[in-house]
C-alpha atoms as a PDB file:
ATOM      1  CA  UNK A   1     136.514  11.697 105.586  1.00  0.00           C
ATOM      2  CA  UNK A   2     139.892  13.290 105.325  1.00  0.00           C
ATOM      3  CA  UNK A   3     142.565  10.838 105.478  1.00  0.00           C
ATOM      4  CA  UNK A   4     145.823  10.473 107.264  1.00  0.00           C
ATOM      5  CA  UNK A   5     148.995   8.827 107.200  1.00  0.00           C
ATOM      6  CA  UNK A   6     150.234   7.065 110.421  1.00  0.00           C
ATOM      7  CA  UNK A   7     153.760   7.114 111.721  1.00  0.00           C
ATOM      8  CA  UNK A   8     154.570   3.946 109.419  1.00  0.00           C
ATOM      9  CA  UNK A   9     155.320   6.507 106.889  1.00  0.00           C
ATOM     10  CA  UNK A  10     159.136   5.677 105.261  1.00  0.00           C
ATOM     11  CA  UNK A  11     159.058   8.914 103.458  1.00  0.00           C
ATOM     12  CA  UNK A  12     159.211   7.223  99.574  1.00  0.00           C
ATOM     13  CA  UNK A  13     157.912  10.283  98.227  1.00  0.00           C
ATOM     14  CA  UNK A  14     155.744   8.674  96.329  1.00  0.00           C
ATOM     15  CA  UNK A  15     152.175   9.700  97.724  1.00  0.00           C
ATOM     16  CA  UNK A  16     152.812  13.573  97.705  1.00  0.00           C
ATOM     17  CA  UNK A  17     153.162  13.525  93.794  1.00  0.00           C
ATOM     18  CA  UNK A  18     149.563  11.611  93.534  1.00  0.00           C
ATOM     19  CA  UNK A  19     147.327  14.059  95.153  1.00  0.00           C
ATOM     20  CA  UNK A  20     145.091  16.010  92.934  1.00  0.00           C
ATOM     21  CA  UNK A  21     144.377  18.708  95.288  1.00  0.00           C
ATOM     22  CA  UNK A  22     148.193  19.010  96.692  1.00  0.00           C
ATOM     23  CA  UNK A  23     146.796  17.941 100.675  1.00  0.00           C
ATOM     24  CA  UNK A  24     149.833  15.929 101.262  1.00  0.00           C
ATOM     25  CA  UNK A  25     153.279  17.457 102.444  1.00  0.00           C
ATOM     26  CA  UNK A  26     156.200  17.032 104.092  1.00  0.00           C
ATOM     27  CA  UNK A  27     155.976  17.205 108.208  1.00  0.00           C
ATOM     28  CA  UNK A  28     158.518  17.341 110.504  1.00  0.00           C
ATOM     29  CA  UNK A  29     159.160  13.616 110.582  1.00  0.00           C
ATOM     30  CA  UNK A  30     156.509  12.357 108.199  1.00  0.00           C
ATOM     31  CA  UNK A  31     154.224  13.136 105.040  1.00  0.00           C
ATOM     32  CA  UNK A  32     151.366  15.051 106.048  1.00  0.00           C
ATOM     33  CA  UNK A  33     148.242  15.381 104.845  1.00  0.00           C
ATOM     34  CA  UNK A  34     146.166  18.453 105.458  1.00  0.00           C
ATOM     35  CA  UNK A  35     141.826  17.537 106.104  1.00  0.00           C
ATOM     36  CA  UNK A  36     140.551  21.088 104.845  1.00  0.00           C
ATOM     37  CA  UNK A  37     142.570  19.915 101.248  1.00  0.00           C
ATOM     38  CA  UNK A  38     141.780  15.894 101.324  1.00  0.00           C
ATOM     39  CA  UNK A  39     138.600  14.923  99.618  1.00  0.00           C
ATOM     40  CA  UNK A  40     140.130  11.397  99.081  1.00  0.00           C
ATOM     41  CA  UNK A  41     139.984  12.184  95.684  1.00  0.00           C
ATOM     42  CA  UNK A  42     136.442  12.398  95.300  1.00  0.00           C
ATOM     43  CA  UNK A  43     135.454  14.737  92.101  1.00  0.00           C
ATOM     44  CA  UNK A  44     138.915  13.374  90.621  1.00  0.00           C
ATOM     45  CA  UNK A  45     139.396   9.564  91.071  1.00  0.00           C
ATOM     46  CA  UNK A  46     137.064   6.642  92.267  1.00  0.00           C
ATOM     47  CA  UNK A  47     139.775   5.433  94.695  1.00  0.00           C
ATOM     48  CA  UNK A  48     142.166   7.886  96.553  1.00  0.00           C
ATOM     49  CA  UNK A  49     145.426   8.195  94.839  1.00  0.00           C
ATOM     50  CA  UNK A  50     147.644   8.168  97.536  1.00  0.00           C
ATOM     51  CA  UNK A  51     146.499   5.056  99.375  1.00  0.00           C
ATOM     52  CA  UNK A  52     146.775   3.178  95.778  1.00  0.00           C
ATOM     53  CA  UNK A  53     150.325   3.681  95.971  1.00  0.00           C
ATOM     54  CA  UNK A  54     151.701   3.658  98.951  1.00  0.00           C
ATOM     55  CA  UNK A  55     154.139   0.779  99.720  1.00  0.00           C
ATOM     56  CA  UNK A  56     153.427   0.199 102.954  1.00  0.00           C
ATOM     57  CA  UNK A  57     149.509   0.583 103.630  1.00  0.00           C
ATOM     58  CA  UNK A  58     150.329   3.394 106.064  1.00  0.00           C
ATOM     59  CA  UNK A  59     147.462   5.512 105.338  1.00  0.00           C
ATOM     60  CA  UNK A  60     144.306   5.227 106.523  1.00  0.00           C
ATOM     61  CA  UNK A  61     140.814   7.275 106.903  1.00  0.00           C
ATOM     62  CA  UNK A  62     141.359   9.938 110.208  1.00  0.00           C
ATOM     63  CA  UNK A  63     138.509   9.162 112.657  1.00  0.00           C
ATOM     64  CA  UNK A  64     138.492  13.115 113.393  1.00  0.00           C
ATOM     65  CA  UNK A  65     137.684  14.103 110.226  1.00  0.00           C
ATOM     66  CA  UNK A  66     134.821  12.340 109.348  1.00  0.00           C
ATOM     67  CA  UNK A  67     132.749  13.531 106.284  1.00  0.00           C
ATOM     68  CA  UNK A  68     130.226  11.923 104.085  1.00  0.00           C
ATOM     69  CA  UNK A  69     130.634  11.644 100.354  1.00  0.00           C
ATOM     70  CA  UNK A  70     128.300  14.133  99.467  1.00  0.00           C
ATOM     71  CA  UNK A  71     130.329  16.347 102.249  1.00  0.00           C
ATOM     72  CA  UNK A  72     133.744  15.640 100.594  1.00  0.00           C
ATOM     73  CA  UNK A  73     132.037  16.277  96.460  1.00  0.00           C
ATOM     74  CA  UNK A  74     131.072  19.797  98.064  1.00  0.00           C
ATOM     75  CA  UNK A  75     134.200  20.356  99.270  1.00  0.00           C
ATOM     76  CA  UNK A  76     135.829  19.980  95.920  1.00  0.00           C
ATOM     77  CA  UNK A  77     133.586  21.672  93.938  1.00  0.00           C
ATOM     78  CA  UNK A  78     134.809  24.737  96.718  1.00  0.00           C
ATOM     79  CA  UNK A  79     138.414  23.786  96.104  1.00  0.00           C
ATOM     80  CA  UNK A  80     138.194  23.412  92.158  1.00  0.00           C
ATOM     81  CA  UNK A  81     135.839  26.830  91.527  1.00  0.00           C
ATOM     82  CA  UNK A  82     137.087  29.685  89.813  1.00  0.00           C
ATOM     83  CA  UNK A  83     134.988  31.978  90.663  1.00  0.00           C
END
């Protein structure tokens, strides 16, 4: 499951830095964080970065982009290959 980050967001900055595979960015009004990029950390950490730091518990697993573990180690291995 990809995660998101709801409109609780205060903009600390502080999550972007975090994420291994660079899913999170500035939106118009809020951080963003892009599902084809998020593996919540999977094949990096055992806990997702970003939610282990943010301040105000604002981000939470996005109910339209559900994937299984297995789904989310596959799609790192894709992001993280060289060849």
């Amino acid at each position: 499951m990809a995660l998101m980050i709801t409109d609780e967001c205060i903009n600390c900055d502080v999550c972007e830095p975090e994420c291994p595979n660079e899913a999170i960015s500035q939106g118009d009004e809020i951080y963003v964080i892009d599902p084809n990029l998020c593996t919540e950390c999977v094949g990096h950490f055992n806990e997702p970065q970003c939610i282990e730091v943010c301040p105000v518990d604002c981000i939470l697993v996005d109910p339209s982009h559900t994937e299984t573990r297995e789904q989310l180690q596959i799609k790192y291995d894709r992001l993280t290959s060289t060849a």
